[in-house]
Protein backbone atom coordinates (compact mmCIF):
# COMPACT_ATOMS: atom_id res chain seq x y z
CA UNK A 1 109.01 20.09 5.99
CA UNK A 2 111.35 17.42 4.11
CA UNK A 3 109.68 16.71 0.87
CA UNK A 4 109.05 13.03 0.24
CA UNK A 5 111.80 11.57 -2.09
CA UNK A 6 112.11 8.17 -3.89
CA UNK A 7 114.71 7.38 -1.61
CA UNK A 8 112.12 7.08 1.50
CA UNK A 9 110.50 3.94 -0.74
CA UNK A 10 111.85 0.71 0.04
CA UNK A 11 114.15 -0.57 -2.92
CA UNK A 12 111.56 -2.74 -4.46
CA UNK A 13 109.14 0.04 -4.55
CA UNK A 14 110.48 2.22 -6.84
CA UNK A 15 109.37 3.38 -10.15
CA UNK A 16 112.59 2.21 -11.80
CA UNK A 17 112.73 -1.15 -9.35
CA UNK A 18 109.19 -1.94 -10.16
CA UNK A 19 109.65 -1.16 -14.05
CA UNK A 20 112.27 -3.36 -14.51
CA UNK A 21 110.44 -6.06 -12.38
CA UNK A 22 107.12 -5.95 -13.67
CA UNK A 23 106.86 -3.87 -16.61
CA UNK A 24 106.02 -1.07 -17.28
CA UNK A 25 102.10 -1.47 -17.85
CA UNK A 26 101.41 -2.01 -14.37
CA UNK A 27 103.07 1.26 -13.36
CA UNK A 28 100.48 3.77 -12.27
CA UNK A 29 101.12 7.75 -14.30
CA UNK A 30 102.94 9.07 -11.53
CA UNK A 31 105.35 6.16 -11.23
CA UNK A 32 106.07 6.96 -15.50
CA UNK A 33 106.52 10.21 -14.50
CA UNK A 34 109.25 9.92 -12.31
CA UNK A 35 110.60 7.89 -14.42
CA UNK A 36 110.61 10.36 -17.20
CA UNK A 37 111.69 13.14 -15.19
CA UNK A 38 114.37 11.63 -13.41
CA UNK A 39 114.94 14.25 -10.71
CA UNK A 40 113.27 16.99 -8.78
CA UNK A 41 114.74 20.57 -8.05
CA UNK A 42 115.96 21.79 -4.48
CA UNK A 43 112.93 21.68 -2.22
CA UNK A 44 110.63 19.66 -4.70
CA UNK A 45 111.15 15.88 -5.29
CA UNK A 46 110.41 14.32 -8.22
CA UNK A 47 107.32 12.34 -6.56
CA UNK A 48 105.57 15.37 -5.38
CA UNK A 49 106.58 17.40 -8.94
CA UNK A 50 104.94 14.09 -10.28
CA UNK A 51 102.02 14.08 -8.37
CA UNK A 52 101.31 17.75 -9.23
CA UNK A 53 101.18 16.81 -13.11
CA UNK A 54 98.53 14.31 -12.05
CA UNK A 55 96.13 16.35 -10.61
CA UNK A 56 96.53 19.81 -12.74
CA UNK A 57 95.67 17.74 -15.81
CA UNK A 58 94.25 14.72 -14.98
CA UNK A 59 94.65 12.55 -18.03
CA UNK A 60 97.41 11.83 -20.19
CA UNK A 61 95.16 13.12 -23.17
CA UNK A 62 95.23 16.75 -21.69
CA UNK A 63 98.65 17.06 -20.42
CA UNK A 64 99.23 16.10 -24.84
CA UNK A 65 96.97 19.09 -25.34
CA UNK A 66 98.70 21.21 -22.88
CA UNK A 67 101.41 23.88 -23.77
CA UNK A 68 105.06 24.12 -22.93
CA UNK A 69 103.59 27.43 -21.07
CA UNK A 70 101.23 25.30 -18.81
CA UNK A 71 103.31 22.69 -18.09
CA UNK A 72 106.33 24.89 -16.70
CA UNK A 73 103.74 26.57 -14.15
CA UNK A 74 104.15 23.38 -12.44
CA UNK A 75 107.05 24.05 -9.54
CA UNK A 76 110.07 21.99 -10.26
CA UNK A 77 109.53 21.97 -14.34
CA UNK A 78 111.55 23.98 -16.82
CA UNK A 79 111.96 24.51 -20.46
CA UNK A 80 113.96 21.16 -20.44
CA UNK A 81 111.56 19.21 -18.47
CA UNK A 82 108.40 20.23 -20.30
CA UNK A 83 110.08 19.64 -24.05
CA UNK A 84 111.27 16.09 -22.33
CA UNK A 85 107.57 15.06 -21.51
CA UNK A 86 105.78 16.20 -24.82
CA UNK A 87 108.66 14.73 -26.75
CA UNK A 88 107.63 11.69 -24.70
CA UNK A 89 103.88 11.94 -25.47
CA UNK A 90 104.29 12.69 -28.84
CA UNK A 91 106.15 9.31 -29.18
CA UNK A 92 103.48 7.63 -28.03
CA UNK A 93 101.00 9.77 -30.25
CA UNK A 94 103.11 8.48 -33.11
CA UNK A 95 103.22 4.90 -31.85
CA UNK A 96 99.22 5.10 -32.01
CA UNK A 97 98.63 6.75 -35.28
CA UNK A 98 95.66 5.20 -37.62
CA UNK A 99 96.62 2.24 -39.14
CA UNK A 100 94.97 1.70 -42.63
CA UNK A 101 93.03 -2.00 -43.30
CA UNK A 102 93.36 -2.07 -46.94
CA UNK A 103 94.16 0.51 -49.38
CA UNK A 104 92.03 -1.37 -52.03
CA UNK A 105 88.84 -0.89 -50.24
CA UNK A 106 85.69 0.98 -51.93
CA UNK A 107 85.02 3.50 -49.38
CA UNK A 108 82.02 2.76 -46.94
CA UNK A 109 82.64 -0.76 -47.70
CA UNK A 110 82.17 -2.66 -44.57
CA UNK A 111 85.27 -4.53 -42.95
CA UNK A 112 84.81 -8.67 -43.43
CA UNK A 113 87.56 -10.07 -42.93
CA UNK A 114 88.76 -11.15 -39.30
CA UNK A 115 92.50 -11.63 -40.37
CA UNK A 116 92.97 -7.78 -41.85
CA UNK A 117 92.95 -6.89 -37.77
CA UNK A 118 94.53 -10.01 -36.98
CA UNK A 119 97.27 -8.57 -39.29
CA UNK A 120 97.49 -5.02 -37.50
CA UNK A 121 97.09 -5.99 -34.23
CA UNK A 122 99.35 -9.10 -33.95
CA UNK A 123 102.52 -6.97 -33.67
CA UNK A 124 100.66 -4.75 -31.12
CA UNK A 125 99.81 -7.00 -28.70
CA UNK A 126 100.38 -10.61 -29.91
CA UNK A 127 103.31 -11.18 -28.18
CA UNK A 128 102.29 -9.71 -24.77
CA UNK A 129 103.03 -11.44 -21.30
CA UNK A 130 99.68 -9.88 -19.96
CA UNK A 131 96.39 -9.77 -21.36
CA UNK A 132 95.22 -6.39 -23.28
CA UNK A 133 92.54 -5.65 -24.24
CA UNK A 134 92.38 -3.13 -27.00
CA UNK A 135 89.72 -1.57 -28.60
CA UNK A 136 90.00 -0.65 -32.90
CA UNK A 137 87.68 2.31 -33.94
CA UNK A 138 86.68 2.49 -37.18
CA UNK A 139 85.13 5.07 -39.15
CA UNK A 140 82.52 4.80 -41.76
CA UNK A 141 85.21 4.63 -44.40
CA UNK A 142 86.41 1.78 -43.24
CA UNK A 143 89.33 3.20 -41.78
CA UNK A 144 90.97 2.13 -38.20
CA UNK A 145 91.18 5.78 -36.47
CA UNK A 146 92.91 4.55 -33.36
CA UNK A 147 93.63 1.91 -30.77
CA UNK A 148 93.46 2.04 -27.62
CA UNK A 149 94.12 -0.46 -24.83
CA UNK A 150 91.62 0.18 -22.06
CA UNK A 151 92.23 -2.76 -20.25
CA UNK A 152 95.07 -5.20 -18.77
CA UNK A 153 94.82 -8.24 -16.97
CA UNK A 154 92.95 -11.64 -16.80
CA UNK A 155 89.48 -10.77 -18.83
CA UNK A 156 86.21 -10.90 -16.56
CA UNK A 157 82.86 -10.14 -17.34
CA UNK A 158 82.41 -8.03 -13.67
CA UNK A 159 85.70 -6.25 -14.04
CA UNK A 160 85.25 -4.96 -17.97
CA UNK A 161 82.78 -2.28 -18.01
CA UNK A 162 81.03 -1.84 -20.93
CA UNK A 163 80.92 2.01 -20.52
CA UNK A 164 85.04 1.97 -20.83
CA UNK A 165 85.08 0.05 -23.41
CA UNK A 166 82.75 2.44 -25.86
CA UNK A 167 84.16 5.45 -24.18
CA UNK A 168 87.01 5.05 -26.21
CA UNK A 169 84.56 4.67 -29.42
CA UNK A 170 82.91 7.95 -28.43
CA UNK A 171 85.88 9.89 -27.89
CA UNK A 172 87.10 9.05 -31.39
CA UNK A 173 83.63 9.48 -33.04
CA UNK A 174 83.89 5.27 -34.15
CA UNK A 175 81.08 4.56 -36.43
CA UNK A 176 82.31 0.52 -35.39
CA UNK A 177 84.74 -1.10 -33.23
CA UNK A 178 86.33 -4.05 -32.85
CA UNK A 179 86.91 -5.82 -30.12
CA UNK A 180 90.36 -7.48 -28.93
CA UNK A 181 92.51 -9.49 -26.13
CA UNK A 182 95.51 -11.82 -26.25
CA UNK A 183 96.12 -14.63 -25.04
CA UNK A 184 99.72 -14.89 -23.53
CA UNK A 185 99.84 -18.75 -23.61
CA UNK A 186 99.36 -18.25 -27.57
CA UNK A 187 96.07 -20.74 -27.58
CA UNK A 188 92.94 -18.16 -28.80
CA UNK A 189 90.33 -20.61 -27.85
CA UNK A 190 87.61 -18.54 -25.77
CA UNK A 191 87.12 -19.14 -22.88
CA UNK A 192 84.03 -19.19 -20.50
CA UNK A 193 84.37 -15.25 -19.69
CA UNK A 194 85.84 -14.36 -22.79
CA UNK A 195 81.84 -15.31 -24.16
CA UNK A 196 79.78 -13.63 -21.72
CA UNK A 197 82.24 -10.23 -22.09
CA UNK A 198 81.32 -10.50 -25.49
CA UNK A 199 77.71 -10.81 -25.37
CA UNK A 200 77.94 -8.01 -22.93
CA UNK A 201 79.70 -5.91 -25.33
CA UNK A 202 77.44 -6.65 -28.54
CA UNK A 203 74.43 -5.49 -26.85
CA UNK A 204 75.82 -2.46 -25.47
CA UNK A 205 76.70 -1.26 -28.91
CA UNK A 206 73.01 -2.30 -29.99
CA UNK A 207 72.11 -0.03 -27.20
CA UNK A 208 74.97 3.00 -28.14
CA UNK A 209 74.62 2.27 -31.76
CA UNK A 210 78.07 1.69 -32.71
CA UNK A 211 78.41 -0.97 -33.89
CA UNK A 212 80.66 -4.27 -32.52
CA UNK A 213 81.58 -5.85 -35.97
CA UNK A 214 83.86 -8.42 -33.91
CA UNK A 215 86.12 -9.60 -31.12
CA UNK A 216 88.95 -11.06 -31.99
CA UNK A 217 91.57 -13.30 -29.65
CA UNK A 218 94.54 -13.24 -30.74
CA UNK A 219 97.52 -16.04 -29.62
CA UNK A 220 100.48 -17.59 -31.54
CA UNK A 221 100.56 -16.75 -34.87
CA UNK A 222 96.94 -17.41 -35.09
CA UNK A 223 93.29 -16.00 -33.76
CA UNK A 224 89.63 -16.50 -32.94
CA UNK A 225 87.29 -14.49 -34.66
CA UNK A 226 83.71 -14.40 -32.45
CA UNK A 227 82.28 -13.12 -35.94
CA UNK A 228 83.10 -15.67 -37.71
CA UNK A 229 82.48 -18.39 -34.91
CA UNK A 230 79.52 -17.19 -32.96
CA UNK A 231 78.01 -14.10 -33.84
CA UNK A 232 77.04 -14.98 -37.33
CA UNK A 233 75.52 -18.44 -36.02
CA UNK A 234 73.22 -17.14 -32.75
């Protein structure tokens, strides 16, 4: 049976096609993949070798975790191909690494000031065409331990779960988070749903006990900070 090849998609529905298109945040793992990859080995296209890494590991975080060893028990990856995709993750990993707040700080002082994540996140996602919405986990040093973007696209209060959002928190043992989104048309006035996600969020993290110090919205060279516009004054 003729293994399915990227040739059998249309033009326009190829990884690289679609990449170059739309970007590369709406590409689903497998479509990276094959990017990554490039090619598949006689008898195994790169879709189905693809496909494969999706379901032995599931998540991006495991196939990190995973050995050179595991990896090449996958038909159609070598030596080459597995150093190629942890060489990949790991550039991400790095991308990703804690960013420190203040170096000043008294340790287990609590983080104040809105513009101090304004000021790490503004490179991150700022300048985005889409929204993101990131998550910053903090520990009880005061420290950011990682951020994670858990969600991309126009913010609604019946699309943003509240469980996805602190899974994030829980998997990196956050003592607090912060919220945050951008606004691609650089104006961080809130709007309607960008409220009721975060009342939503605050009294999930009442009810998780991590606490939401803020949510920021970041635009053009400036932000809203819900801490120091609503929070503090309901």
């Amino acid at each position: 049976m003729k293994s399915f090849t990227v040739k059998d998609l249309p033009r326009d529905e190829r990884p690289r096609e679609r990449l170059a298109k739309l970007g590369a945040e709406v590409l689903s793992i497998q479509e990276l993949l094959v990017i990554v990859l490039g090619r598949g080995v006689k008898g195994e296209s790169v879709m189905n070798t693809a496909q494969k890494i999706v379901s032995k590991f599931g998540t991006l975080e495991a196939l990190q975790e995973a050995s050179l060893e595991d990896i090449q028990e996958i038909k159609g990856i070598g030596p080459a191909k597995a150093c190629q995709l942890k060489a990949c993750l790991e550039l991400s990993k790095r991308l990703d690494k804690p960013i420190q707040i203040d170096k000043n700080k008294k340790k287990n002082q609590k983080l104040t000031c809105a513009k101090e994540v304004y000021e790490a996140l503004r490179k991150k996602i700022g300048g985005l065409k889409k929204e993101n919405f990131v998550v910053v986990s903090i520990d009880t040093r005061n420290k950011i331990i990682a951020v994670d973007t858990v969600f991309v696209g126009t913010l609604n209060s019946s699309l943003v779960h509240p469980r996805e959002i602190f899974e994030a928190a829980i998997r990196r043992h956050a003592a607090i988070i912060v919220a945050a989104h951008n606004h691609p048309s650089g104006d961080p006035e809130p709007s309607d749903e960008d409220i009721k996600v975060t009342k939503l969020l605050i009294e999930a993290g009442k009810m998780m006990g991590i606490e939401m110090l803020d949510h920021l919205i970041i635009g053009k060279g400036k932000y809203f900070s819900f801490r120091d516009n609503f929070i503090h004054n309901s």
